[in-house]
PDB file of N, CA and C in Angstrom:
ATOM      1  N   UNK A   1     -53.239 -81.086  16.456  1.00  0.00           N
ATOM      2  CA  UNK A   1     -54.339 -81.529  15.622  1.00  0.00           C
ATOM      3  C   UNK A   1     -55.477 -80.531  15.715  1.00  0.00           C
ATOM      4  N   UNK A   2     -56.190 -80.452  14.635  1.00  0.00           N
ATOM      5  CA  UNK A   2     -57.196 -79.161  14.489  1.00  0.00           C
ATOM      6  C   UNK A   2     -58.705 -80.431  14.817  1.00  0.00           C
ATOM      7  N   UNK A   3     -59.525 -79.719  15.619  1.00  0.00           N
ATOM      8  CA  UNK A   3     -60.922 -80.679  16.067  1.00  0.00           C
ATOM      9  C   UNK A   3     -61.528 -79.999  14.412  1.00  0.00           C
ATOM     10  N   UNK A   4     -62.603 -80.942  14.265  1.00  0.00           N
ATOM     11  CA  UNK A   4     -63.352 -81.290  13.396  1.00  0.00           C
ATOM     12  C   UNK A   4     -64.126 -79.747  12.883  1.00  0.00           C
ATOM     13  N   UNK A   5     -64.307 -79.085  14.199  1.00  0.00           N
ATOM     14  CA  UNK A   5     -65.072 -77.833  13.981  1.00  0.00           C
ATOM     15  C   UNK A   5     -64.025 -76.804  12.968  1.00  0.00           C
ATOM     16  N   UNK A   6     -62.577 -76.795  13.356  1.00  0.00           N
ATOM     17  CA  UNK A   6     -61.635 -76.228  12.425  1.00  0.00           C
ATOM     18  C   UNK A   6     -61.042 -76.570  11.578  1.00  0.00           C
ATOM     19  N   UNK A   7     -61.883 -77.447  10.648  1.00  0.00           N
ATOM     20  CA  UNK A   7     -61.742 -77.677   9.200  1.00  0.00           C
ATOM     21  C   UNK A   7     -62.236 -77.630   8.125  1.00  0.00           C
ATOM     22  N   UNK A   8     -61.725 -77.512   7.112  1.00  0.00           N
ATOM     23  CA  UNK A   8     -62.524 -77.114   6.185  1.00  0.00           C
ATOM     24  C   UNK A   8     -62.628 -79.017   5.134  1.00  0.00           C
ATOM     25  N   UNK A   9     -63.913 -79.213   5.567  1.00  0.00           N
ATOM     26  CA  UNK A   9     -63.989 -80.332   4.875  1.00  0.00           C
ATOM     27  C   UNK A   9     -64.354 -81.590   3.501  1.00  0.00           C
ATOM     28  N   UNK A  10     -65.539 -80.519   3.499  1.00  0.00           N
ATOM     29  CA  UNK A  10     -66.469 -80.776   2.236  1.00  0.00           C
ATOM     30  C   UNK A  10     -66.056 -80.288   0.951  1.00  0.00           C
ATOM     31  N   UNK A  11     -65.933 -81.029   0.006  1.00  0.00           N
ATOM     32  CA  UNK A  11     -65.960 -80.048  -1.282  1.00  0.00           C
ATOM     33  C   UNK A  11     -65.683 -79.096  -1.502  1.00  0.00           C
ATOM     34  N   UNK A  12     -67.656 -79.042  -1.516  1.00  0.00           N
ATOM     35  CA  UNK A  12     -67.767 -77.583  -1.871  1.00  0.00           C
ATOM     36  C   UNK A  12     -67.613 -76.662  -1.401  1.00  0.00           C
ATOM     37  N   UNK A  13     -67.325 -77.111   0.126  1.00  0.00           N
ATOM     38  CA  UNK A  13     -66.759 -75.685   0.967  1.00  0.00           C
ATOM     39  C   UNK A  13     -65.142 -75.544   0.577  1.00  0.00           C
ATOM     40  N   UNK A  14     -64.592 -76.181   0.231  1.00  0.00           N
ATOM     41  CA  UNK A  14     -63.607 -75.791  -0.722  1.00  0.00           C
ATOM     42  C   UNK A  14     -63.014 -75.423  -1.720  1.00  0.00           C
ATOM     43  N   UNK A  15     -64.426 -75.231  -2.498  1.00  0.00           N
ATOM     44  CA  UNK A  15     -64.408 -74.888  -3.995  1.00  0.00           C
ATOM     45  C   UNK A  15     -64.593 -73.355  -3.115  1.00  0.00           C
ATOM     46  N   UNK A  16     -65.755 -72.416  -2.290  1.00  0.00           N
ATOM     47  CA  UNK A  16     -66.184 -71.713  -2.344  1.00  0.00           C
ATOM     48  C   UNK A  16     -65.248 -70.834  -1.621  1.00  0.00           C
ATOM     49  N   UNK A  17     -64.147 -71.115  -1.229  1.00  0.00           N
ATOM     50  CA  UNK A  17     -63.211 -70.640  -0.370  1.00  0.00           C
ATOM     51  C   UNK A  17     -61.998 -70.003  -1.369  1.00  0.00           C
ATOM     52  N   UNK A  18     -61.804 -71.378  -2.349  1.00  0.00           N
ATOM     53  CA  UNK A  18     -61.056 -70.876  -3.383  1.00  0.00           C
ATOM     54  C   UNK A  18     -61.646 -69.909  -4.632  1.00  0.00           C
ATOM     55  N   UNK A  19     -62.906 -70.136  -4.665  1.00  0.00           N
ATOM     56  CA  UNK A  19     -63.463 -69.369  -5.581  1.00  0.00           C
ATOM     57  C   UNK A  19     -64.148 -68.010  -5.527  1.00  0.00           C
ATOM     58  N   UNK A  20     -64.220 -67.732  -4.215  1.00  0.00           N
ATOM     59  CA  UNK A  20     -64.448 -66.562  -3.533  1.00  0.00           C
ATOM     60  C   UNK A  20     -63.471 -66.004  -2.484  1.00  0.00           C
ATOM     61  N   UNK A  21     -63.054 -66.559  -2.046  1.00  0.00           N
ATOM     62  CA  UNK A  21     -61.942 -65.573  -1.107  1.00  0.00           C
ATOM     63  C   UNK A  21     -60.889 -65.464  -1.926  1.00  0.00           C
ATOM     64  N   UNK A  22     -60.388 -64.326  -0.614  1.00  0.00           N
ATOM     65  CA  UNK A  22     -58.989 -63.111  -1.369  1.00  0.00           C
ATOM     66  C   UNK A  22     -58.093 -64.045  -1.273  1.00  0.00           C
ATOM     67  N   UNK A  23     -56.718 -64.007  -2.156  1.00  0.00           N
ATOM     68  CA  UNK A  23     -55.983 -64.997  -2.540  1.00  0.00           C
ATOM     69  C   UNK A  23     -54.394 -64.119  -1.910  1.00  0.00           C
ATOM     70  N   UNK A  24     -54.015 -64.788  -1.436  1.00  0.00           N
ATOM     71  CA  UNK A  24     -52.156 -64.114  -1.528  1.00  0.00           C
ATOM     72  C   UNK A  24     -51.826 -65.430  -1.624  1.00  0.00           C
ATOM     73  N   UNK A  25     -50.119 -65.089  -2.420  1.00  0.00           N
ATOM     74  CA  UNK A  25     -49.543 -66.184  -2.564  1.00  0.00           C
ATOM     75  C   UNK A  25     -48.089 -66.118  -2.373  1.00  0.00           C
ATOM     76  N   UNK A  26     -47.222 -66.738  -2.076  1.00  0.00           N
ATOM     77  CA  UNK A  26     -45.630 -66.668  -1.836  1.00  0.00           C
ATOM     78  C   UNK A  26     -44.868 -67.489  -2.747  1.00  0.00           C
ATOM     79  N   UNK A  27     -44.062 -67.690  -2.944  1.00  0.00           N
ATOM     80  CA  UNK A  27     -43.221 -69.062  -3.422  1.00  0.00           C
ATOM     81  C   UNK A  27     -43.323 -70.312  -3.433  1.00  0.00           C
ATOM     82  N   UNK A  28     -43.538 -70.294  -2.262  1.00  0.00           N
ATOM     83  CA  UNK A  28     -43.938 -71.936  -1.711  1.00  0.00           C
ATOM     84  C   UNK A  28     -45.670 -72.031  -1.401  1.00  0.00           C
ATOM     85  N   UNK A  29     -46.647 -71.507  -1.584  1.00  0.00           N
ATOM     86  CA  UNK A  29     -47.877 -71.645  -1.421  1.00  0.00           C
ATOM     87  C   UNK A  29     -48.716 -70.904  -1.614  1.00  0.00           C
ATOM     88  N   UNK A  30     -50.212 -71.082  -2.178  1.00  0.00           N
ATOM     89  CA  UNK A  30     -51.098 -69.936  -2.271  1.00  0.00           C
ATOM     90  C   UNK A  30     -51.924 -69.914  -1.690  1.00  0.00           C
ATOM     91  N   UNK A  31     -52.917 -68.975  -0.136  1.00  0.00           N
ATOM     92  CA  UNK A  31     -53.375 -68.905   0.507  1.00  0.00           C
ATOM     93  C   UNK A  31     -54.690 -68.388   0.296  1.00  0.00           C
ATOM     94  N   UNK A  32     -55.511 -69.299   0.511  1.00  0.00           N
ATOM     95  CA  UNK A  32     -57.383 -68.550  -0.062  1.00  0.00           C
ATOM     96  C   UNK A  32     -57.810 -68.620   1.540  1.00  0.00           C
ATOM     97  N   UNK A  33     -58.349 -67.131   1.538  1.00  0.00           N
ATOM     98  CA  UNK A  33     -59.721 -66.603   3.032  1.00  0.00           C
ATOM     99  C   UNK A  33     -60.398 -66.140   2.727  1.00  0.00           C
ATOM    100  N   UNK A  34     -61.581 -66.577   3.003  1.00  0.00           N
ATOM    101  CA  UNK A  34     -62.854 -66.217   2.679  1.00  0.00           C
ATOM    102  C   UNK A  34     -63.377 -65.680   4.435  1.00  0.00           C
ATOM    103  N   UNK A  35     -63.591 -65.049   4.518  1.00  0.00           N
ATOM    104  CA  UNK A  35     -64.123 -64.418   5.581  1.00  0.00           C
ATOM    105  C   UNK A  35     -65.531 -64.391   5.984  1.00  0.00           C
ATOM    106  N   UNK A  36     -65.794 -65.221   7.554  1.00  0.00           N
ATOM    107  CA  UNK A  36     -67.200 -65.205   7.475  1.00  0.00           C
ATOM    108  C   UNK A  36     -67.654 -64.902   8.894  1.00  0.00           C
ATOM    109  N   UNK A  37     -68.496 -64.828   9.967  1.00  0.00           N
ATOM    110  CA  UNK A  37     -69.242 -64.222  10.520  1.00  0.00           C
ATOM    111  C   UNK A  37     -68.911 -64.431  11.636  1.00  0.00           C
ATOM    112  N   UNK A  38     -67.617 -63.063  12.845  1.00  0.00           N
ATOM    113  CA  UNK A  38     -66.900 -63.109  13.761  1.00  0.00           C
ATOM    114  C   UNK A  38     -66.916 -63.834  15.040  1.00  0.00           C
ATOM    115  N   UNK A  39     -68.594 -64.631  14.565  1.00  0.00           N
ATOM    116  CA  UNK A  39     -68.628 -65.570  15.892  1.00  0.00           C
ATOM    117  C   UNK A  39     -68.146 -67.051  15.505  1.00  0.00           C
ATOM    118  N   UNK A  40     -68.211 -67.630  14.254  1.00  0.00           N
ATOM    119  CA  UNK A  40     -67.959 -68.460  13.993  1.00  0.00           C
ATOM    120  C   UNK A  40     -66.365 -68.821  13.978  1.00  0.00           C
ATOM    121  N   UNK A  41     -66.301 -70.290  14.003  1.00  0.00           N
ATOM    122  CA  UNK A  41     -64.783 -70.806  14.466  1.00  0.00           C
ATOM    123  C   UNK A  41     -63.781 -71.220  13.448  1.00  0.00           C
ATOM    124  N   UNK A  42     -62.450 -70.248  13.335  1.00  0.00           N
ATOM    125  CA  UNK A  42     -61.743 -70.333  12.045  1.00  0.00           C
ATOM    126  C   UNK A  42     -61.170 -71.679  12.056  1.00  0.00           C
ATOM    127  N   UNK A  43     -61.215 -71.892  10.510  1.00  0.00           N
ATOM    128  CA  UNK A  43     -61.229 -73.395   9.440  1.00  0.00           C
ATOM    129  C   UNK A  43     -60.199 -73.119   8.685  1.00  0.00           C
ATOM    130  N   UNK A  44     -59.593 -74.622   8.934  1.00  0.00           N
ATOM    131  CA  UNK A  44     -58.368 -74.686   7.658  1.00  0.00           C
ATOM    132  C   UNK A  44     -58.749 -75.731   6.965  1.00  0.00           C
ATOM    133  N   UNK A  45     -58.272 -75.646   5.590  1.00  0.00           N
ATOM    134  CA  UNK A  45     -58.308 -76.894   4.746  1.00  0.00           C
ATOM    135  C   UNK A  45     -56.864 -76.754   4.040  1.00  0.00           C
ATOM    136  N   UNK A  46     -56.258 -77.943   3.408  1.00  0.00           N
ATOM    137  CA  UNK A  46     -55.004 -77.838   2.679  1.00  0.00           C
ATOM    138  C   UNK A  46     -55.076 -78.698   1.589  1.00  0.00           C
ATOM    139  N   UNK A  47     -54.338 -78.347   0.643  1.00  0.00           N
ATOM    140  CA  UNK A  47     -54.555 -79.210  -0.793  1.00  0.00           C
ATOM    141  C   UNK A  47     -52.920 -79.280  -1.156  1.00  0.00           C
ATOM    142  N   UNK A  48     -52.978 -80.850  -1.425  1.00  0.00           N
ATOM    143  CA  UNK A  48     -51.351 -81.222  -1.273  1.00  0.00           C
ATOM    144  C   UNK A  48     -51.514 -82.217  -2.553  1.00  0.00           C
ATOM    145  N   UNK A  49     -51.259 -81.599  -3.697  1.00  0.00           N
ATOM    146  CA  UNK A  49     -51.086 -82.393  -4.831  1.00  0.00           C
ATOM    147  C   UNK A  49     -49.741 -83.056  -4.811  1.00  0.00           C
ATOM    148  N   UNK A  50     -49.379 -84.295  -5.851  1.00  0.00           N
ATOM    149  CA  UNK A  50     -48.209 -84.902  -5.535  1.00  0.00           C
ATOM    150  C   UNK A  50     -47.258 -84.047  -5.787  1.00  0.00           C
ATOM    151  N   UNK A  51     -47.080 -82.548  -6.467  1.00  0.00           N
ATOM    152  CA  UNK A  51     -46.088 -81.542  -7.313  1.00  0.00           C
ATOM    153  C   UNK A  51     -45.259 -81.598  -5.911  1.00  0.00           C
ATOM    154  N   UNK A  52     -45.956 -81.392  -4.794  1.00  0.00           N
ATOM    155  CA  UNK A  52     -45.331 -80.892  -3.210  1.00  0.00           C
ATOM    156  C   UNK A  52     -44.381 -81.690  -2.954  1.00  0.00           C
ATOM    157  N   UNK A  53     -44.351 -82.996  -3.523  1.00  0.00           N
ATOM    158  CA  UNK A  53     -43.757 -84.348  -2.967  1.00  0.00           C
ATOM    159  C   UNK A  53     -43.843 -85.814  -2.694  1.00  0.00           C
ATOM    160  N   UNK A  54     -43.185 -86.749  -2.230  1.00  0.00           N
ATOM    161  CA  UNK A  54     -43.808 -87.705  -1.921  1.00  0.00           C
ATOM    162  C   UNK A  54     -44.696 -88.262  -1.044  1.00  0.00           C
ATOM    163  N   UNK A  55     -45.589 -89.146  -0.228  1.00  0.00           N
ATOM    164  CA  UNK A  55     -46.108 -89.057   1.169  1.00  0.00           C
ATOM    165  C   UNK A  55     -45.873 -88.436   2.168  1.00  0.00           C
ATOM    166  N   UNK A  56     -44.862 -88.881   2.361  1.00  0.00           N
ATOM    167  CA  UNK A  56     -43.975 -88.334   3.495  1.00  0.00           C
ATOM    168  C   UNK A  56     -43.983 -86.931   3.347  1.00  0.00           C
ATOM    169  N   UNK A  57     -43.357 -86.613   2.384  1.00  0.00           N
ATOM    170  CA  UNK A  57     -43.258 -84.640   2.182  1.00  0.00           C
ATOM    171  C   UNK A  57     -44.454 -84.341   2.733  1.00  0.00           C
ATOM    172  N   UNK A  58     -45.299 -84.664   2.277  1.00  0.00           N
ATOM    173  CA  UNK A  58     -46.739 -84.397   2.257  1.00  0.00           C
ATOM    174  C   UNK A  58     -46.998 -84.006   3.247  1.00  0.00           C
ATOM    175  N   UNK A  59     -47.501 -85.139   3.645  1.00  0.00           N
ATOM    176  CA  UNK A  59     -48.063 -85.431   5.355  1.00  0.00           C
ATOM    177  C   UNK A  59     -47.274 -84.473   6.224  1.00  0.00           C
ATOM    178  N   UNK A  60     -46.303 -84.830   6.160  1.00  0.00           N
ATOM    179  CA  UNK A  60     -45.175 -83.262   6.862  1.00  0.00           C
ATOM    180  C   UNK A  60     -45.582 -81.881   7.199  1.00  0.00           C
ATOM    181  N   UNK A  61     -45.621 -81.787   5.475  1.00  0.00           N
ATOM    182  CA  UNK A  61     -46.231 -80.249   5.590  1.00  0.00           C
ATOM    183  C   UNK A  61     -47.393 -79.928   6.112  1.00  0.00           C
ATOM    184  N   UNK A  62     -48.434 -80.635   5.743  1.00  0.00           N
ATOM    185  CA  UNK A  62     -49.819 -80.197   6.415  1.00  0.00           C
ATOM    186  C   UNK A  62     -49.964 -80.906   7.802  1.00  0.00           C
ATOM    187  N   UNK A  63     -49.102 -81.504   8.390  1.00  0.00           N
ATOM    188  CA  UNK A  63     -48.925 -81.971   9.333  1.00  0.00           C
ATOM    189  C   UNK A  63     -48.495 -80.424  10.171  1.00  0.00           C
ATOM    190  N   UNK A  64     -46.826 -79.577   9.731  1.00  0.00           N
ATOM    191  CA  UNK A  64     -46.826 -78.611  10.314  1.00  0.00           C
ATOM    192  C   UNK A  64     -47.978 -77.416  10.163  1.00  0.00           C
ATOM    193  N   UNK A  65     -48.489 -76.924   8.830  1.00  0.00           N
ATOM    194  CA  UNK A  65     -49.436 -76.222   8.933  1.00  0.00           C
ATOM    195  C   UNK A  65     -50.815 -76.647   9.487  1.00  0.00           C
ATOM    196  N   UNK A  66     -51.319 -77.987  10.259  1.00  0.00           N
ATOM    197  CA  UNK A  66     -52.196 -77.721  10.824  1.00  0.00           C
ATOM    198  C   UNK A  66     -51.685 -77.420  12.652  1.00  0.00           C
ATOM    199  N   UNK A  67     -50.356 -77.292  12.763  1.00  0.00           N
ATOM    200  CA  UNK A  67     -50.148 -77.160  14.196  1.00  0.00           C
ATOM    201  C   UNK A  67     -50.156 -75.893  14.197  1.00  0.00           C
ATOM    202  N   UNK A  68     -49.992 -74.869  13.157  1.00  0.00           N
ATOM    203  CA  UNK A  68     -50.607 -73.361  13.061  1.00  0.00           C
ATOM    204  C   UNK A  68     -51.160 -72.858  13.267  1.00  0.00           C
ATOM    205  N   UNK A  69     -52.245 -73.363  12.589  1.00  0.00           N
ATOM    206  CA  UNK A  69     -53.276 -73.487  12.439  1.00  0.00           C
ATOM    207  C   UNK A  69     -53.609 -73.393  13.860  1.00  0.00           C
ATOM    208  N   UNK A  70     -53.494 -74.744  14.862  1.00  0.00           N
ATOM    209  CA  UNK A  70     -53.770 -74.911  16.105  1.00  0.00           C
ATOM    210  C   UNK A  70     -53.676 -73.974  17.107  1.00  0.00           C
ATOM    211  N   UNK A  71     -52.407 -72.898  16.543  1.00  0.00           N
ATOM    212  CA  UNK A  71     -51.743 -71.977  17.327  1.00  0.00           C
ATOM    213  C   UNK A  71     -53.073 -70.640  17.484  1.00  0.00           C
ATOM    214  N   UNK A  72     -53.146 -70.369  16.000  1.00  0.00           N
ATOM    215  CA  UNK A  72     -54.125 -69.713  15.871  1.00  0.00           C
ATOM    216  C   UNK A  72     -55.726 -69.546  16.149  1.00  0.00           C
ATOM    217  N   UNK A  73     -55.729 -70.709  16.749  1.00  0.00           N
ATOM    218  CA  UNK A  73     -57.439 -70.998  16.870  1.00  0.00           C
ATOM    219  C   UNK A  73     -57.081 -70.830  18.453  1.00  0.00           C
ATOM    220  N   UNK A  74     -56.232 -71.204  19.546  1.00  0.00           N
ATOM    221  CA  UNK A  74     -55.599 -71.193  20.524  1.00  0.00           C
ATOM    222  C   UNK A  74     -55.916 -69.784  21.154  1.00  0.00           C
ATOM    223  N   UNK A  75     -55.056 -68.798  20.169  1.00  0.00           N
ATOM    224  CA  UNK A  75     -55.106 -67.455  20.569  1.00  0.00           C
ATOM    225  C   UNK A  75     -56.274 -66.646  20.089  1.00  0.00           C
ATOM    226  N   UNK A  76     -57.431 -67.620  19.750  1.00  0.00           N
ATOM    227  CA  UNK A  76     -58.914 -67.108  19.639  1.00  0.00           C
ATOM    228  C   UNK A  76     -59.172 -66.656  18.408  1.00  0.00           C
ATOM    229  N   UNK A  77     -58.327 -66.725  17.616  1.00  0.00           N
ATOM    230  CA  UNK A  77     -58.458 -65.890  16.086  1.00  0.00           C
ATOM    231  C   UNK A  77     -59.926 -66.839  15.973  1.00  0.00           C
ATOM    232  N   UNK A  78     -61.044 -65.582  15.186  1.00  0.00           N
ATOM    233  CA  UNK A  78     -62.286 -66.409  14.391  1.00  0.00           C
ATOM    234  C   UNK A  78     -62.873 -65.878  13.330  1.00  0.00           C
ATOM    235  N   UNK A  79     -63.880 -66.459  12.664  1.00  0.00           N
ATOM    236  CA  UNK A  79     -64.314 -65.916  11.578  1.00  0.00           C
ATOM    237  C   UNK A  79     -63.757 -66.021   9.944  1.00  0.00           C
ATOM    238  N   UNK A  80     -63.287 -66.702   9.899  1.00  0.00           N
ATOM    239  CA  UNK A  80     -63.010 -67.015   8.564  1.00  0.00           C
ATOM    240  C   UNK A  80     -62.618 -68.523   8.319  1.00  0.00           C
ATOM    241  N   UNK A  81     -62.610 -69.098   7.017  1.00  0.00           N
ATOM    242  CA  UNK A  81     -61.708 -69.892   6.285  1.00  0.00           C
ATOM    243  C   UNK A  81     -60.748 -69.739   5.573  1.00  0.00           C
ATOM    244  N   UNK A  82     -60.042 -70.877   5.942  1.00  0.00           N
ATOM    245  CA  UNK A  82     -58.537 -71.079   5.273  1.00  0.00           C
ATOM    246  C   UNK A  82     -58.205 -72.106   4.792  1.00  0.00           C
ATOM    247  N   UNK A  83     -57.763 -72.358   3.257  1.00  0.00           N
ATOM    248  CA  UNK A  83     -57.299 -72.848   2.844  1.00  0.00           C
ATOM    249  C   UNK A  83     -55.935 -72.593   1.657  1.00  0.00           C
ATOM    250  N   UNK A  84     -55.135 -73.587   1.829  1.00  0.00           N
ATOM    251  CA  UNK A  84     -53.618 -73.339   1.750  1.00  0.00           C
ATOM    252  C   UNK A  84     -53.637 -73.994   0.657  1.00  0.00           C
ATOM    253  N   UNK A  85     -52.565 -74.218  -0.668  1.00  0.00           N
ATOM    254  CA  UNK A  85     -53.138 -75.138  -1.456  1.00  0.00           C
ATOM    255  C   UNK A  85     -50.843 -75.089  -2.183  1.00  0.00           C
ATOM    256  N   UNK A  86     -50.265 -76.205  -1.708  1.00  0.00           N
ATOM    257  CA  UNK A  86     -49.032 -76.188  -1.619  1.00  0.00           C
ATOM    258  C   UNK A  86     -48.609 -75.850  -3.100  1.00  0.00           C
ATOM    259  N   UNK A  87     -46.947 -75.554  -3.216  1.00  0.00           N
ATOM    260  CA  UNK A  87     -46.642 -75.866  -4.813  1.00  0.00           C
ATOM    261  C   UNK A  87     -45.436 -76.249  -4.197  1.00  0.00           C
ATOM    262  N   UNK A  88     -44.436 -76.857  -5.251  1.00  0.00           N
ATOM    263  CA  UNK A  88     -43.469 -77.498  -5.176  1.00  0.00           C
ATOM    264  C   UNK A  88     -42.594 -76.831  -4.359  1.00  0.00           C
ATOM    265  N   UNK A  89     -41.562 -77.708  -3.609  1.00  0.00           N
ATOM    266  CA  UNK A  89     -40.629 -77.018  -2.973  1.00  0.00           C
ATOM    267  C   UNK A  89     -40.774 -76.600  -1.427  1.00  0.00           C
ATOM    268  N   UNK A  90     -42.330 -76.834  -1.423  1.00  0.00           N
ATOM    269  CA  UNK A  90     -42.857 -76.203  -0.255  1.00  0.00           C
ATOM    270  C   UNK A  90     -42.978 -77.366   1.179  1.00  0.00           C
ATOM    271  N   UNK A  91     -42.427 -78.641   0.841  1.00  0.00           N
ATOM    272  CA  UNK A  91     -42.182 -79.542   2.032  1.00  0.00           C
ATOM    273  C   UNK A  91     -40.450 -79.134   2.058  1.00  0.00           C
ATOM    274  N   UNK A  92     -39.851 -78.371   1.591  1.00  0.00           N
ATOM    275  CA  UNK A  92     -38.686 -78.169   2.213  1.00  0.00           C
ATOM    276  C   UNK A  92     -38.313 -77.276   3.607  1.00  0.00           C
ATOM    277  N   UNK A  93     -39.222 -76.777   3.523  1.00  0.00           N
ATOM    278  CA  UNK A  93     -39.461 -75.362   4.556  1.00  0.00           C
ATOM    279  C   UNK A  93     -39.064 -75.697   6.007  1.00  0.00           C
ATOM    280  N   UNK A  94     -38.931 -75.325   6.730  1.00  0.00           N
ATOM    281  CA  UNK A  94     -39.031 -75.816   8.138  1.00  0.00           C
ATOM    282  C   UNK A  94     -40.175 -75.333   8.758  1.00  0.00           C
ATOM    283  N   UNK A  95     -40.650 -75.757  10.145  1.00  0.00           N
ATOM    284  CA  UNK A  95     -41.578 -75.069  10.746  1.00  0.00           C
ATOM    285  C   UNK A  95     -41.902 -73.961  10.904  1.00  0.00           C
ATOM    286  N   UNK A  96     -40.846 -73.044  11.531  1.00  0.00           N
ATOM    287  CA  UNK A  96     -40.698 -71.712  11.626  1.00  0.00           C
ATOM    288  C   UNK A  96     -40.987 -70.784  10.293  1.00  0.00           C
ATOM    289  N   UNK A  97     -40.327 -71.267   9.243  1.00  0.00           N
ATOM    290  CA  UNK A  97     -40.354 -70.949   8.272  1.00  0.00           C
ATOM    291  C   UNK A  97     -42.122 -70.638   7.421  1.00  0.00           C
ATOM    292  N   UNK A  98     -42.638 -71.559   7.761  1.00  0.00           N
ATOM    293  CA  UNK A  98     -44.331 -71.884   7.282  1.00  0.00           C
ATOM    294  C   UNK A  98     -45.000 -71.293   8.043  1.00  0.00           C
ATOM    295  N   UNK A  99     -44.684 -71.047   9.692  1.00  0.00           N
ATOM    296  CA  UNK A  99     -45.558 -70.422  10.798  1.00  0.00           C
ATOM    297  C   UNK A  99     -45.471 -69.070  10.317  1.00  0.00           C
ATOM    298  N   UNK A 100     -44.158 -68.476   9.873  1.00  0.00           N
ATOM    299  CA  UNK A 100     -43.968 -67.336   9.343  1.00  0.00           C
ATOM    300  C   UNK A 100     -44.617 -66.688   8.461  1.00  0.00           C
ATOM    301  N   UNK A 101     -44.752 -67.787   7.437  1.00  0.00           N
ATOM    302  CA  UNK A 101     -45.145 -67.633   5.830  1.00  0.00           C
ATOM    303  C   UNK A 101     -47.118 -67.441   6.142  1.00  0.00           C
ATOM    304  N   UNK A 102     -47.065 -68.242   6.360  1.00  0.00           N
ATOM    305  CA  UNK A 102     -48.861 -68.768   6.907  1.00  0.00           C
ATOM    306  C   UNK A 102     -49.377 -66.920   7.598  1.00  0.00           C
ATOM    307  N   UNK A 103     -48.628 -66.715   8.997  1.00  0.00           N
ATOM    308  CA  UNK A 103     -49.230 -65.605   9.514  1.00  0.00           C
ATOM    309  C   UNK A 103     -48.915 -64.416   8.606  1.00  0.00           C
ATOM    310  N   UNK A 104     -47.990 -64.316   7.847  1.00  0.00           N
ATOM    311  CA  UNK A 104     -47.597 -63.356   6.702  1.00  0.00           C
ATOM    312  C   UNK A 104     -48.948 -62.477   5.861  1.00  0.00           C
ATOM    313  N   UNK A 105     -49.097 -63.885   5.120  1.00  0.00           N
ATOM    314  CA  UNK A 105     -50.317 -64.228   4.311  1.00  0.00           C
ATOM    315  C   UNK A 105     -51.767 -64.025   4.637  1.00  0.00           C
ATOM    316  N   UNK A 106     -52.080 -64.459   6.300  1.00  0.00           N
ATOM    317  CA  UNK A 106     -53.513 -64.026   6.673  1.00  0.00           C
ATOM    318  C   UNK A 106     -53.225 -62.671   7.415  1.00  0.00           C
ATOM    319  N   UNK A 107     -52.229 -61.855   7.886  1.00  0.00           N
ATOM    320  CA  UNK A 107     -51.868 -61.196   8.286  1.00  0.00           C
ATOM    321  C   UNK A 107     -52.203 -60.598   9.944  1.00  0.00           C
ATOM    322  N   UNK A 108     -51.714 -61.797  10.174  1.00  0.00           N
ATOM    323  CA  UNK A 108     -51.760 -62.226  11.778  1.00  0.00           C
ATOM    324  C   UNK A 108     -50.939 -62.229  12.285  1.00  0.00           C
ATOM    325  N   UNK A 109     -49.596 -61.683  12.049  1.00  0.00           N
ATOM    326  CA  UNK A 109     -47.935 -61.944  12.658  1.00  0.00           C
ATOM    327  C   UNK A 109     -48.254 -60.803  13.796  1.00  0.00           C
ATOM    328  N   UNK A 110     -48.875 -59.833  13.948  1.00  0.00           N
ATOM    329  CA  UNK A 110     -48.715 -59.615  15.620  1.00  0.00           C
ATOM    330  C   UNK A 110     -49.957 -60.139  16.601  1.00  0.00           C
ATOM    331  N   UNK A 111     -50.431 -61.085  16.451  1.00  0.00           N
ATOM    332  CA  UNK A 111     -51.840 -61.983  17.216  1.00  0.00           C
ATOM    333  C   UNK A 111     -50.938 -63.131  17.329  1.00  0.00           C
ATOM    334  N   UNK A 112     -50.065 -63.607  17.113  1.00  0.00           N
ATOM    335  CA  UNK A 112     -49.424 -64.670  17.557  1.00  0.00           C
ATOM    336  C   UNK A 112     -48.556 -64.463  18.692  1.00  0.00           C
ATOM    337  N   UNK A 113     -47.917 -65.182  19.550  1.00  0.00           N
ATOM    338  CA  UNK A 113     -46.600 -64.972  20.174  1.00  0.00           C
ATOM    339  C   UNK A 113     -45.982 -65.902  19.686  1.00  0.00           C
ATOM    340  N   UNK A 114     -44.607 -65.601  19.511  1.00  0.00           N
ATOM    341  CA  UNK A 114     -43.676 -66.254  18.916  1.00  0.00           C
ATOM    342  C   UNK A 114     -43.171 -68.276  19.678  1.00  0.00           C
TER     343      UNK A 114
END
């Protein structure tokens, strides 16, 4: 579970994340970071329209991407926001698969350990 400080919660801090940060995207998801000031503590937010699935799918997925998430705040990563914003297909994934995809995207695959 991500504490309160590593989320992205409000709105408009989610409009401004998507509407200003750099965007990559994969198959299964499109990833907005907005980058902000190296002392501050990195934030996720996720947007899980029904396209992703049913409840269950749902909850799943951002269930595994906030334990990522967790991983990453863990190994001290800071300074930015993140928000993930699913498309279909993308509660099929497995864990590994999303931990993969996720560090791909912010381009953090050697700041992690496996």
């Amino acid at each position: 579970m991500l504490a309160q400080a590593n989320r992205v919660i409000r709105p408009d801090e989610f409009r401004a994340v998507v509407r200003r940060g750099r965007r990559s995207s994969t198959a299964s998801a499109v990833y907005h970071r907005l980058e902000r000031s190296g002392t501050e503590p990195l934030r996720f937010g996720f947007i899980a329209s029904r396209a992703i699935g049913n409840a269950v799918q749902r909850n799943t997925w951002r269930r595994r991407l906030r334990a990522v998430g967790r991983e990453l705040v863990d190994a001290g990563s800071t300074g930015a926001d993140v928000v993930v914003r699913g498309r279909p297909g993308c509660a099929d994934l497995s864990y590994r698969e999303l931990r993969a995809e996720l560090l791909t995207a912010l381009g953090q695959s050697s700041r992690i350990p496996s």
